[in-house]
Protein backbone atom coordinates (compact mmCIF):
# COMPACT_ATOMS: atom_id res chain seq x y z
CA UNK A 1 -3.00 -38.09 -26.78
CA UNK A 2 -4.81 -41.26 -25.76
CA UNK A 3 -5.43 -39.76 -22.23
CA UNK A 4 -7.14 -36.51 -23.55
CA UNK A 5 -9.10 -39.41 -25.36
CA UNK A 6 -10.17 -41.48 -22.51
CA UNK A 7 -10.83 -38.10 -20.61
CA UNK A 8 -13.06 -37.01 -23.37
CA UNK A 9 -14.89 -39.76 -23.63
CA UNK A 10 -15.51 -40.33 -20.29
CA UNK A 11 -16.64 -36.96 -20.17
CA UNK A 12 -19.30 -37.63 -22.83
CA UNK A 13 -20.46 -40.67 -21.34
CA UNK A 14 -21.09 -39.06 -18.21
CA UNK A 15 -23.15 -36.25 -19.48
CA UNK A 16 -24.72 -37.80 -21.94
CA UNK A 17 -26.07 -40.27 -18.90
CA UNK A 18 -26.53 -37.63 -16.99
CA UNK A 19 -29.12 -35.80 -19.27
CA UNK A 20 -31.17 -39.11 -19.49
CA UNK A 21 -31.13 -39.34 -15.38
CA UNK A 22 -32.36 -35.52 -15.41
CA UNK A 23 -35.16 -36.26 -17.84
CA UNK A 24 -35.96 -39.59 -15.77
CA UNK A 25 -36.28 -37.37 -12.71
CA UNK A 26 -38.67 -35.26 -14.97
CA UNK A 27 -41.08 -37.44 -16.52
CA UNK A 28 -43.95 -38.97 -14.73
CA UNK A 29 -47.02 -40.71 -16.07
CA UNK A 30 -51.16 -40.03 -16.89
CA UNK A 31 -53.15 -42.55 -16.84
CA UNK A 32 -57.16 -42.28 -19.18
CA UNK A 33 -58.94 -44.44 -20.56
CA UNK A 34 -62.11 -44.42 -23.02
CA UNK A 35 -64.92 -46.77 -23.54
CA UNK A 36 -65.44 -48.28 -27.36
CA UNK A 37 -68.19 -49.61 -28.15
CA UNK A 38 -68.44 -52.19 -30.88
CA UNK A 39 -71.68 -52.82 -32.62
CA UNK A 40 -73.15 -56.00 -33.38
CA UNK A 41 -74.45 -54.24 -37.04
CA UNK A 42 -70.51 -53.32 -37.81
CA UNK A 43 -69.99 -55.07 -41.68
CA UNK A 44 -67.47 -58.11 -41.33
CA UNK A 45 -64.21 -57.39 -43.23
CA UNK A 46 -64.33 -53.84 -43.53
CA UNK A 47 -63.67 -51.13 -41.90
CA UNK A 48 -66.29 -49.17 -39.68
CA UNK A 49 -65.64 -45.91 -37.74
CA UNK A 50 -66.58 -45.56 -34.09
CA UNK A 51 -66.59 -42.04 -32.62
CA UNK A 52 -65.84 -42.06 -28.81
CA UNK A 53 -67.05 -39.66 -26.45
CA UNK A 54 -64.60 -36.82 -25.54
CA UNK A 55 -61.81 -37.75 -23.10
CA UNK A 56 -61.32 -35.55 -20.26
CA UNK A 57 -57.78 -34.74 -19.59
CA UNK A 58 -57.21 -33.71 -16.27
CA UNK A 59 -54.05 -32.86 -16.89
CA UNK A 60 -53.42 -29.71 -15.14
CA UNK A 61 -54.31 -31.38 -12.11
CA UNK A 62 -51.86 -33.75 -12.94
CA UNK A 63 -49.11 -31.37 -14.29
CA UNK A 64 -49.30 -29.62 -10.56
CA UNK A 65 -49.56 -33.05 -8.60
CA UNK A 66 -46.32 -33.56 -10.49
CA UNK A 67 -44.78 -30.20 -9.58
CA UNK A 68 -44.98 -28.76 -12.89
CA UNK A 69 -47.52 -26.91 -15.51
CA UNK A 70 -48.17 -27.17 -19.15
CA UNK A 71 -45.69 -24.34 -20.08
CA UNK A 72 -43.02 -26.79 -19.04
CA UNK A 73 -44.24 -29.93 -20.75
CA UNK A 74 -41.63 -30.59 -23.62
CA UNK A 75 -42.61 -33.86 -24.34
CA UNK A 76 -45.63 -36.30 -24.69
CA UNK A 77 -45.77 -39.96 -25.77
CA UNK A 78 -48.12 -42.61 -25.49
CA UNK A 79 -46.28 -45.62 -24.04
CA UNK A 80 -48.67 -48.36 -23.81
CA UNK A 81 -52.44 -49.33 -24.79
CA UNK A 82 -54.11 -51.91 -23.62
CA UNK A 83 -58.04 -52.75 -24.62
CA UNK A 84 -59.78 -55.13 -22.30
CA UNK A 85 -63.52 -56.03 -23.02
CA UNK A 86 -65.56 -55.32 -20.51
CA UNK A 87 -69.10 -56.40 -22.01
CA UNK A 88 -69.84 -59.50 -22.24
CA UNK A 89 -67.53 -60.44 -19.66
CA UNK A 90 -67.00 -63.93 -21.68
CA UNK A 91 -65.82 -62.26 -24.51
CA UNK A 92 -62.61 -62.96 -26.68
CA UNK A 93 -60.73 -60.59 -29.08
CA UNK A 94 -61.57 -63.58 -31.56
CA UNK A 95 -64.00 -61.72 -33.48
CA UNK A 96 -61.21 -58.89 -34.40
CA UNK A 97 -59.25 -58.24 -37.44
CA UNK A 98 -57.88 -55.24 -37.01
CA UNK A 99 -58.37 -51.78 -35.09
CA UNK A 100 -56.43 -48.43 -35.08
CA UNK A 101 -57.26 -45.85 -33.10
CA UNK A 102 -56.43 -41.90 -33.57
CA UNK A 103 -56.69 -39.03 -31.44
CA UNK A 104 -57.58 -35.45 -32.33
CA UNK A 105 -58.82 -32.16 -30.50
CA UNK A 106 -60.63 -29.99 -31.74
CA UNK A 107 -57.50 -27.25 -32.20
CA UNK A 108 -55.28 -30.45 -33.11
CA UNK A 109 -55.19 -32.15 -36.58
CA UNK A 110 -56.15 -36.01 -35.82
CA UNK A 111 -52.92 -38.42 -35.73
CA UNK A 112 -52.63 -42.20 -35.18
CA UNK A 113 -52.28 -43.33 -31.73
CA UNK A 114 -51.95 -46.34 -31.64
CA UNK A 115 -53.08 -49.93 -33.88
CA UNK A 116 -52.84 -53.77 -34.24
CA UNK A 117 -53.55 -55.20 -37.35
CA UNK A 118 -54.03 -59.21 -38.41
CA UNK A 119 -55.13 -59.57 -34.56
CA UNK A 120 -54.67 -63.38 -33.79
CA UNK A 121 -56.01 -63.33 -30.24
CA UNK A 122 -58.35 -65.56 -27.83
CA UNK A 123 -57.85 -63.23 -24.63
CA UNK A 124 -59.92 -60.56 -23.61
CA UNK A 125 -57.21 -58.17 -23.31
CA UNK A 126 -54.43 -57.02 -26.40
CA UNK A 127 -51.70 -54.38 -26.07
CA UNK A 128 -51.68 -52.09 -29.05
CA UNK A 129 -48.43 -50.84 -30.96
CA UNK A 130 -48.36 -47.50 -29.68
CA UNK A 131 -47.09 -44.79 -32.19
CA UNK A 132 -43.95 -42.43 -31.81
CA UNK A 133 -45.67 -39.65 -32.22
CA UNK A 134 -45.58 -36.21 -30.34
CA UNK A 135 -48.99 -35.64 -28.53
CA UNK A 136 -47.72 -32.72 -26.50
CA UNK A 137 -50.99 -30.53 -27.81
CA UNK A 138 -53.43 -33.12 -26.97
CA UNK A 139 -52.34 -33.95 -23.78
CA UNK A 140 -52.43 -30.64 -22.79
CA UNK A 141 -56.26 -29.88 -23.81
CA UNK A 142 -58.88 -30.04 -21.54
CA UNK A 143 -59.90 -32.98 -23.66
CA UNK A 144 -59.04 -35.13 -26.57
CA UNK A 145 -61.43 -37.46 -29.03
CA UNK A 146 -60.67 -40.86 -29.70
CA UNK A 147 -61.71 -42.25 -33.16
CA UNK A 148 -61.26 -45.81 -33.65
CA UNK A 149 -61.25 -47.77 -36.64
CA UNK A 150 -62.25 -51.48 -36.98
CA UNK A 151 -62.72 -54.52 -39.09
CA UNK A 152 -64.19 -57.68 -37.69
CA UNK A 153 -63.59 -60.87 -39.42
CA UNK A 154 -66.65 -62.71 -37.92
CA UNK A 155 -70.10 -61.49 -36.81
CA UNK A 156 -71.28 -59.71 -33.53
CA UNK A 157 -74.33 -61.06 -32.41
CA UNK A 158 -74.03 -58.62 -28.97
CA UNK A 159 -72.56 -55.44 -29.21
CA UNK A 160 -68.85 -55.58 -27.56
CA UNK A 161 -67.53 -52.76 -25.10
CA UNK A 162 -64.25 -52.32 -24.74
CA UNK A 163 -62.30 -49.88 -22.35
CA UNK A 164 -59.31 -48.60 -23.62
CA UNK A 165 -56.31 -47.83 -20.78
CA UNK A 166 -53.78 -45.19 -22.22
CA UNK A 167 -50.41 -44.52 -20.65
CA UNK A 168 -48.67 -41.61 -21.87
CA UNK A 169 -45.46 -40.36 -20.43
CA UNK A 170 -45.08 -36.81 -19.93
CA UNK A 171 -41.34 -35.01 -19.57
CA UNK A 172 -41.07 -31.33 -18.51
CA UNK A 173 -38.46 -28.88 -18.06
CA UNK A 174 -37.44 -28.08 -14.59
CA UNK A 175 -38.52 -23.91 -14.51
């Protein structure tokens, strides 16, 4: 009996790793980004809306540098975020409470992508906490919108740009 154990569970053990390797061998990464601009006339301590131009996916080039299409995508997730200000140059995060940004196209119902709230930061660069969601549908538009959502806590007397980098990674069946 404890022998048809061991065998068992190495058994599961090895498939179960196995399935991970196979969707390893699978997934691959896209790279966008977005510019955000942050107005000097936003209200300090709450929130103001900032509509983004659209974001061109370019993801069917992708999907076939990656051997794949869009019929074989299964699965979509942002894994990182990271905002760096890009005008002024000498700028800090200092002047930011909180932002959340949410992504939407225009077949798509709008979702959270990713946020950072009670932002404690003198860099010019933060990493957002990205969200778990499934963005399989926005990936795989032509484009996507980016709506962001901010509250300063001091005021701009420059308006801030700030580029977002997105890194989502993309898993897809093998035929």
């Amino acid at each position: 009996m404890k022998s048809k154990l061991i065998a068992l569970t190495m058994f599961l053990s090895l498939f179960l790793t196995s399935c991970d390797a196979v969707d390893d061998l699978l997934s691959f990464t896209i790279s966008n980004n977005a510019s955000i601009k942050i107005k000097s006339t936003s209200p300090i301590n709450l929130p103001a809306e900032i509509i983004t131009p659209e974001v061109t996916t370019n993801s069917s080039s992708e999907f076939e540098n990656n051997k794949t299409k869009a019929s074989l995508v299964k699965d979509v997730k942002i894994r990182s975020l990271k905002l760096s200000i890009s005008d002024p140059s000498d700028k800090t995060f200092t002047f930011l409470k909180s932002i959340h940004l949410y992504i939407s196209t225009t077949d798509s119902n709008e979702i959270e992508l990713a946020y950072q709230d009670n932002i404690n930061s003198t860099s010019n660069s933060i990493d957002l906490i990205c969200t778990d969601k499934k963005l399989d549908e926005y990936i795989k538009a032509n484009s996507y919108k980016i709506r962001t959502k901010v509250t300063l806590k001091e005021t701009l007397t420059k308006d801030v740009t700030v580029k977002a980098d997105m890194k989502f990674k993309v898993t897809a069946d093998p035929f």
